[in-house]
PDB file of N, CA and C in Angstrom:
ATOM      1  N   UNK A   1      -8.156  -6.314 -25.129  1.00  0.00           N
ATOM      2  CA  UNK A   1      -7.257  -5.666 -24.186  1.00  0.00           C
ATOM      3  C   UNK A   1      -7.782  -4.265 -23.883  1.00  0.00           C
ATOM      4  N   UNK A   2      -7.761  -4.033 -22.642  1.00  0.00           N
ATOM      5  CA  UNK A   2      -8.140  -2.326 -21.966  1.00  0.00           C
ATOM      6  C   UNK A   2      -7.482  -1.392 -22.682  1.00  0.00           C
ATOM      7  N   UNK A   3      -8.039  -0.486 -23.064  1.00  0.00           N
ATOM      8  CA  UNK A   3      -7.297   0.993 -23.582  1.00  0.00           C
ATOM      9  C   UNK A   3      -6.630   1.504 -22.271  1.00  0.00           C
ATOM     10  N   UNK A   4      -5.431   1.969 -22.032  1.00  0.00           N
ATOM     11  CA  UNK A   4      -4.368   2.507 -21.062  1.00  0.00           C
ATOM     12  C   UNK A   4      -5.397   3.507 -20.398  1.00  0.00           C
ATOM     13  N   UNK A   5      -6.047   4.329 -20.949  1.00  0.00           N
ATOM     14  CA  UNK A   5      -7.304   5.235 -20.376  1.00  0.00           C
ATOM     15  C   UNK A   5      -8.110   4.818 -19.559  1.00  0.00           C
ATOM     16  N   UNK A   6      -8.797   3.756 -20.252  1.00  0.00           N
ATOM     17  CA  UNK A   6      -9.705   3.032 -19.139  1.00  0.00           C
ATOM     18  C   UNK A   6      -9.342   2.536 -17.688  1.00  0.00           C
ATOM     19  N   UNK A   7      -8.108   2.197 -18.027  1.00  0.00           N
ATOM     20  CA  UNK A   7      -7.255   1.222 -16.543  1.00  0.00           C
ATOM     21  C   UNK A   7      -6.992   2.636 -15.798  1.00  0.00           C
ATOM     22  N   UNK A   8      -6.463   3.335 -16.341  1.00  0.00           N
ATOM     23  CA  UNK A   8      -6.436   4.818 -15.054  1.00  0.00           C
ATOM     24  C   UNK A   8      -7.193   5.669 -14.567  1.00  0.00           C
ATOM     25  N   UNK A   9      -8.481   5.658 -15.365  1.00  0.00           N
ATOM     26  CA  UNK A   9      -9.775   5.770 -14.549  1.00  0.00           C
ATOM     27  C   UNK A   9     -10.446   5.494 -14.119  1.00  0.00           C
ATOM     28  N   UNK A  10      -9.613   3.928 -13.682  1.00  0.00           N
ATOM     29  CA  UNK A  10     -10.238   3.049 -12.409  1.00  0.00           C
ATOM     30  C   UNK A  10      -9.243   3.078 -11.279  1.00  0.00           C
ATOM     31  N   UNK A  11      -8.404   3.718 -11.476  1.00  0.00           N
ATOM     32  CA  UNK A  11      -6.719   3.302  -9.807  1.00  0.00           C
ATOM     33  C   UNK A  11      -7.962   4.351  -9.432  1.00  0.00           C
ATOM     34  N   UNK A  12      -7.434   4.138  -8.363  1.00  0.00           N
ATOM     35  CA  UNK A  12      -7.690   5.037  -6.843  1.00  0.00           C
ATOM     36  C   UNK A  12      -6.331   6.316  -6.917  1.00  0.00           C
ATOM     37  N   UNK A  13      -7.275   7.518  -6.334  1.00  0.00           N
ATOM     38  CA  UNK A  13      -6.186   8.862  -6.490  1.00  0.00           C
ATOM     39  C   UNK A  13      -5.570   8.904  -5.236  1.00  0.00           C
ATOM     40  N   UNK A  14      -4.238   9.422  -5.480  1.00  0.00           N
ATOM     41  CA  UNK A  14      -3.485   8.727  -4.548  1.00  0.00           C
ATOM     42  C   UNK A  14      -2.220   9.757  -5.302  1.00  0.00           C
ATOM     43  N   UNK A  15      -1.715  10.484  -4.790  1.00  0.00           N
ATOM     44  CA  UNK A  15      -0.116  11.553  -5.196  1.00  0.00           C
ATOM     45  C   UNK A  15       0.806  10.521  -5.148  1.00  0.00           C
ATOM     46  N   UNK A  16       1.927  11.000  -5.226  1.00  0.00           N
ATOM     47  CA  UNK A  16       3.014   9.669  -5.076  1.00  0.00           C
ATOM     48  C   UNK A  16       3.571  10.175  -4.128  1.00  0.00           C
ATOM     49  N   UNK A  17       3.360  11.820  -3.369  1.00  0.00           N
ATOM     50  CA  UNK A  17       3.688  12.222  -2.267  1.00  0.00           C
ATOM     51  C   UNK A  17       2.722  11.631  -0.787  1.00  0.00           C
ATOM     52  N   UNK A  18       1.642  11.276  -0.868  1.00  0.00           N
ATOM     53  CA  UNK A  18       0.409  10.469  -0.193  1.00  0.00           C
ATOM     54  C   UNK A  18       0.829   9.248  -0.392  1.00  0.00           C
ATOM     55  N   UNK A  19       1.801   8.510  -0.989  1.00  0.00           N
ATOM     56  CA  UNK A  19       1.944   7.113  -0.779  1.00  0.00           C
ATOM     57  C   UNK A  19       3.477   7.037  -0.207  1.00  0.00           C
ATOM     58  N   UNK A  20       4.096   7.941  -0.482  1.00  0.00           N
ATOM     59  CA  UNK A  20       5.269   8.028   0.371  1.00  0.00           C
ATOM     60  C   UNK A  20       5.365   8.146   1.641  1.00  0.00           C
ATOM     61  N   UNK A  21       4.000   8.821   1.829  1.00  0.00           N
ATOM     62  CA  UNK A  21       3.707   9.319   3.209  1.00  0.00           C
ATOM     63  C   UNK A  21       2.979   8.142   3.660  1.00  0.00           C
ATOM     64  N   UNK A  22       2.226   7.376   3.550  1.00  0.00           N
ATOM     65  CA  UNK A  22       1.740   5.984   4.058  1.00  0.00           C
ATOM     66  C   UNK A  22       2.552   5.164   4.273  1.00  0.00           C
ATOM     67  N   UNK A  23       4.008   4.784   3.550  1.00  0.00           N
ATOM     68  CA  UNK A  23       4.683   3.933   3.254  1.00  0.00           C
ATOM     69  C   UNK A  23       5.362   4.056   4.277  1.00  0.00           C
ATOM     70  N   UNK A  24       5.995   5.438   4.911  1.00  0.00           N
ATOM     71  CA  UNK A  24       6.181   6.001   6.109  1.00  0.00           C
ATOM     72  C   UNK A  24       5.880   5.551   7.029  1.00  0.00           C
ATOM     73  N   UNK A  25       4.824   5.720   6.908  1.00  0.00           N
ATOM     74  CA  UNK A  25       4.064   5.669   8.671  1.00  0.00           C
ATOM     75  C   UNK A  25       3.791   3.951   8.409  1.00  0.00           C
ATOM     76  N   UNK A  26       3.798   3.392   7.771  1.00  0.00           N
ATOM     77  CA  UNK A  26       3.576   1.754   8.181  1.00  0.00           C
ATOM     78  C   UNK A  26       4.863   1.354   8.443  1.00  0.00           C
ATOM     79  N   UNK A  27       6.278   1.748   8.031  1.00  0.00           N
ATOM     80  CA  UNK A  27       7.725   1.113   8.308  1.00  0.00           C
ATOM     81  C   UNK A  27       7.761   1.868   9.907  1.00  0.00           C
ATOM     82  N   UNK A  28       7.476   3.035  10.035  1.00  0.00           N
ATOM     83  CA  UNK A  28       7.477   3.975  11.712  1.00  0.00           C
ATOM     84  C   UNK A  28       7.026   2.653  12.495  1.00  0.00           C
ATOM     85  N   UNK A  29       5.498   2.538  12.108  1.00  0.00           N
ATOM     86  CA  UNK A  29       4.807   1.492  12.836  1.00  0.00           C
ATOM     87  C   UNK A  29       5.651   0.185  13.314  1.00  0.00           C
ATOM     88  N   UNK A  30       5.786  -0.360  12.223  1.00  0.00           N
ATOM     89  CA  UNK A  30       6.345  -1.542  12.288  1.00  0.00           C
ATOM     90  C   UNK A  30       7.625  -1.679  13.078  1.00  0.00           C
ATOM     91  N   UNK A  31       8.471  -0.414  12.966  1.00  0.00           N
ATOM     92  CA  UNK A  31       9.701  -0.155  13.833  1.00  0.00           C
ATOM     93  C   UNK A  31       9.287  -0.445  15.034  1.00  0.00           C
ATOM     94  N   UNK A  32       8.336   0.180  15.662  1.00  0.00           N
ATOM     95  CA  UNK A  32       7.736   1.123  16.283  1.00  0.00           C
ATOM     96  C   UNK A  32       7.128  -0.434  17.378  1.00  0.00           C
ATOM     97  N   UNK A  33       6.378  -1.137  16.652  1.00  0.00           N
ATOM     98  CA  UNK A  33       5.897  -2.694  16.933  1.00  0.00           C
ATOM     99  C   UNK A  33       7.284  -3.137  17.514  1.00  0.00           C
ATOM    100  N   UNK A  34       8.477  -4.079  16.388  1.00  0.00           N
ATOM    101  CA  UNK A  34       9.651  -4.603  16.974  1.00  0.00           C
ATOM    102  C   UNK A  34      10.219  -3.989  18.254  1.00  0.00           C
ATOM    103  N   UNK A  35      10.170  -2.944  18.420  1.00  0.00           N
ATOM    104  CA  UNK A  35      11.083  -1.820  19.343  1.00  0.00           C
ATOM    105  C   UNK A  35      10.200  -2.213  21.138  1.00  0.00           C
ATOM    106  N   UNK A  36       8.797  -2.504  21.163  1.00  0.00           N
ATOM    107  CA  UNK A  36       7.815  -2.041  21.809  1.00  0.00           C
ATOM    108  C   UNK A  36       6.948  -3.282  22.088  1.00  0.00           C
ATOM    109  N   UNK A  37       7.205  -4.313  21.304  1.00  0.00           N
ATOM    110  CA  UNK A  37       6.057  -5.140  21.062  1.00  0.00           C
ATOM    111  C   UNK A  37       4.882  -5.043  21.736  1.00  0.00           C
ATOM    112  N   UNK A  38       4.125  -3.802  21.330  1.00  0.00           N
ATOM    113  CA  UNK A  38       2.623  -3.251  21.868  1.00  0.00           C
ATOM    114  C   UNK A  38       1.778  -3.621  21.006  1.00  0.00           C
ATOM    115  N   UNK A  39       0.641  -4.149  21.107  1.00  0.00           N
ATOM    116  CA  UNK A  39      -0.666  -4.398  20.342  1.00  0.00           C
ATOM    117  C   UNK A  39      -1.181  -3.387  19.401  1.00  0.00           C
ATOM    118  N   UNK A  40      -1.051  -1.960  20.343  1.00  0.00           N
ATOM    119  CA  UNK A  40      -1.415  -0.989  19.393  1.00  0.00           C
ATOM    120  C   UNK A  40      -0.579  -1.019  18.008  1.00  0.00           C
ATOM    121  N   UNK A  41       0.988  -1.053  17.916  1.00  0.00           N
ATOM    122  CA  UNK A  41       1.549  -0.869  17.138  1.00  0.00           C
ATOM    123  C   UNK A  41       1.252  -2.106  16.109  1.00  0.00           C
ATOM    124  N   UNK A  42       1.306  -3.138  16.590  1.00  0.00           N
ATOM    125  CA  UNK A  42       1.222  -4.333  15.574  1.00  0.00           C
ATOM    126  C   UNK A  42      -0.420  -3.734  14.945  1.00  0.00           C
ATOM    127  N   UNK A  43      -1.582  -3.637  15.614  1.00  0.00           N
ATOM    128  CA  UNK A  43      -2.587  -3.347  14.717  1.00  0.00           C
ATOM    129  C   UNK A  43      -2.411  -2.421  13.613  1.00  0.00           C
ATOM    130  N   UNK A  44      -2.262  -1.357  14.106  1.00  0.00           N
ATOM    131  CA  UNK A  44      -1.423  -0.248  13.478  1.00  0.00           C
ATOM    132  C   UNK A  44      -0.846  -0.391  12.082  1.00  0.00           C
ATOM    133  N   UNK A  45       0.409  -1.098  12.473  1.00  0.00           N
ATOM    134  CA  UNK A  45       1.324  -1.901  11.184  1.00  0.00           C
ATOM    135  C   UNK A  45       0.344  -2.602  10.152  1.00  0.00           C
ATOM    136  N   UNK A  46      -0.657  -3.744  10.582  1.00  0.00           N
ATOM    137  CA  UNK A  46      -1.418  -4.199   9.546  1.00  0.00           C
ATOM    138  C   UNK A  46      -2.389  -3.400   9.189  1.00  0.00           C
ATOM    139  N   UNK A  47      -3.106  -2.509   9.808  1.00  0.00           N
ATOM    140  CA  UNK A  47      -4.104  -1.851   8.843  1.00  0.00           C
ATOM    141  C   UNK A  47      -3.068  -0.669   7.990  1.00  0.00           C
ATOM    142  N   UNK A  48      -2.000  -0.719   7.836  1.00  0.00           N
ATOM    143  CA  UNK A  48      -0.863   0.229   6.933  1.00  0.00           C
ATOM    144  C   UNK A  48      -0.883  -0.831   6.449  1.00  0.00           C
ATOM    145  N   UNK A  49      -0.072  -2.071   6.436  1.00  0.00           N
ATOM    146  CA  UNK A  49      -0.031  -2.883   5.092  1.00  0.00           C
ATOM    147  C   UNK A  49      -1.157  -3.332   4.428  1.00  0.00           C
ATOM    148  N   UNK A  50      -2.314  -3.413   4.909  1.00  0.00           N
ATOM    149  CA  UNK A  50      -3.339  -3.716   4.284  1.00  0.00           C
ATOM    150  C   UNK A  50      -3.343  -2.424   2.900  1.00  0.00           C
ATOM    151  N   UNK A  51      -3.809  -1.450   2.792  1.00  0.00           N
ATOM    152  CA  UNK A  51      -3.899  -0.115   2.739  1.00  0.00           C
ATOM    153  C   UNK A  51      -2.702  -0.192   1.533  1.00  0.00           C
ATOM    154  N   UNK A  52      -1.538  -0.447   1.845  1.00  0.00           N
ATOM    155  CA  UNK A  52      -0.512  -0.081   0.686  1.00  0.00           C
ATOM    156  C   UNK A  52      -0.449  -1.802   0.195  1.00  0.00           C
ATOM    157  N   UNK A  53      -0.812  -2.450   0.088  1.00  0.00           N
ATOM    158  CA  UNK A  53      -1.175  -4.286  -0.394  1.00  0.00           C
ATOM    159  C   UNK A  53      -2.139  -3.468  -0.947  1.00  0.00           C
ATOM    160  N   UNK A  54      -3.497  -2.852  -0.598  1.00  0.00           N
ATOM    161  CA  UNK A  54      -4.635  -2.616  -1.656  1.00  0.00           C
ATOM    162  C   UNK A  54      -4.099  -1.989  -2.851  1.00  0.00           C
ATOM    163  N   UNK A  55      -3.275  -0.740  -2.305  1.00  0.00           N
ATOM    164  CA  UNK A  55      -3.369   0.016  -3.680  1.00  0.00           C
ATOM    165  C   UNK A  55      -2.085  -0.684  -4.502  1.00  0.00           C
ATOM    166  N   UNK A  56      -1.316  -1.269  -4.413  1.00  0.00           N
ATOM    167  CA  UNK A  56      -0.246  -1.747  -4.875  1.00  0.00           C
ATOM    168  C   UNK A  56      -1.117  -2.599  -5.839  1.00  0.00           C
ATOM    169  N   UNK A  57      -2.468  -3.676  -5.222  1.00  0.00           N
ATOM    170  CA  UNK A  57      -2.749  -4.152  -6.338  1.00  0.00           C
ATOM    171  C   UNK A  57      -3.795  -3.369  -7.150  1.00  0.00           C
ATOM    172  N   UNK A  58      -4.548  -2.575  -6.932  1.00  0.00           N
ATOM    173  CA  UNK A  58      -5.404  -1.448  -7.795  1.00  0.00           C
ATOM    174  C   UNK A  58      -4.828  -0.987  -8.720  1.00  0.00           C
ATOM    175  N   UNK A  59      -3.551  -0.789  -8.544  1.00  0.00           N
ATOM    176  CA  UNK A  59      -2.787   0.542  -9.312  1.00  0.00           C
ATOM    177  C   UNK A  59      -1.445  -1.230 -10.854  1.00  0.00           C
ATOM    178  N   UNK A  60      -1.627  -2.050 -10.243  1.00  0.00           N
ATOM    179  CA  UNK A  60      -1.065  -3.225 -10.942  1.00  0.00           C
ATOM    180  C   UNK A  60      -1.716  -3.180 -12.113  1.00  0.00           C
ATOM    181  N   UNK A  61      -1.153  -3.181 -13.672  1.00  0.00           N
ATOM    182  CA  UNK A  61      -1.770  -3.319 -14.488  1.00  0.00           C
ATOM    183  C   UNK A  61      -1.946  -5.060 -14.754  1.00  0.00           C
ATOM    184  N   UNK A  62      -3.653  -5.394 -15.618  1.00  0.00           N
ATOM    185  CA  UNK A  62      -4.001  -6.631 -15.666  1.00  0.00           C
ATOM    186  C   UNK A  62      -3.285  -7.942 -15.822  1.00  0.00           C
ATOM    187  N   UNK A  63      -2.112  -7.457 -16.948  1.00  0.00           N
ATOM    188  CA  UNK A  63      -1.468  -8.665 -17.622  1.00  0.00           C
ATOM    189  C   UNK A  63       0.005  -8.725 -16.762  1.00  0.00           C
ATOM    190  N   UNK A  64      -0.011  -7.751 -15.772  1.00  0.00           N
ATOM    191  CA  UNK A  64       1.479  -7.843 -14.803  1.00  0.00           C
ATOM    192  C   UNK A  64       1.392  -9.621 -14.327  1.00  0.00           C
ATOM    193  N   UNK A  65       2.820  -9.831 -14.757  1.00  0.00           N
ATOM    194  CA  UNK A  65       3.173 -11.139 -13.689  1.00  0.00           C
ATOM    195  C   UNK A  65       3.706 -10.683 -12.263  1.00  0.00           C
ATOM    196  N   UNK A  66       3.382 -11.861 -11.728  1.00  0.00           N
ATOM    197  CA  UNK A  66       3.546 -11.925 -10.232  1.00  0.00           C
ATOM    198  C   UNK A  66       4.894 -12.577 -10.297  1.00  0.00           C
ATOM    199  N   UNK A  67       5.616 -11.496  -8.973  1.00  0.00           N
ATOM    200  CA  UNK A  67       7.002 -12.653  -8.954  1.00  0.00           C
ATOM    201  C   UNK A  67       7.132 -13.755  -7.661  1.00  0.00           C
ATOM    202  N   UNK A  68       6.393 -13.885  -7.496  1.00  0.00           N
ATOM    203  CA  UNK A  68       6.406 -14.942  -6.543  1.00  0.00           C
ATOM    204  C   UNK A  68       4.974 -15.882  -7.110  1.00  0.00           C
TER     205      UNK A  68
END
């Protein structure tokens, strides 16, 4: 099993004020998409969920279960 050390000097740096702020702007987007249904916005929206899907799983420790 990983020492707790090792696993956090592999996440990606990232504030929890910088992910609040991403988390932001992809729900804006996505509003923003439904409200508009513009192309820009839908691209928009997925390269934000891509982006917070990455680090959500980077930052997942190894032995986490999945709930789905």
């Amino acid at each position: 099993m990983q020492h707790i050390s090792q696993i956090l000097q592999r996440l990606p740096i990232m504030t929890h004020a910088k992910f609040v702020e991403l988390v932001r702007e992809m729900r804006y987007n996505q509003r923003q998409y439904f409200k508009h249904r513009t192309q820009g916005f839908l691209e928009k929206s997925k390269e934000l969920e891509k982006q917070v899907d990455q680090y959500l799983k980077d930052t997942s420790l190894p032995n986490q279960q999945k709930l789905f």
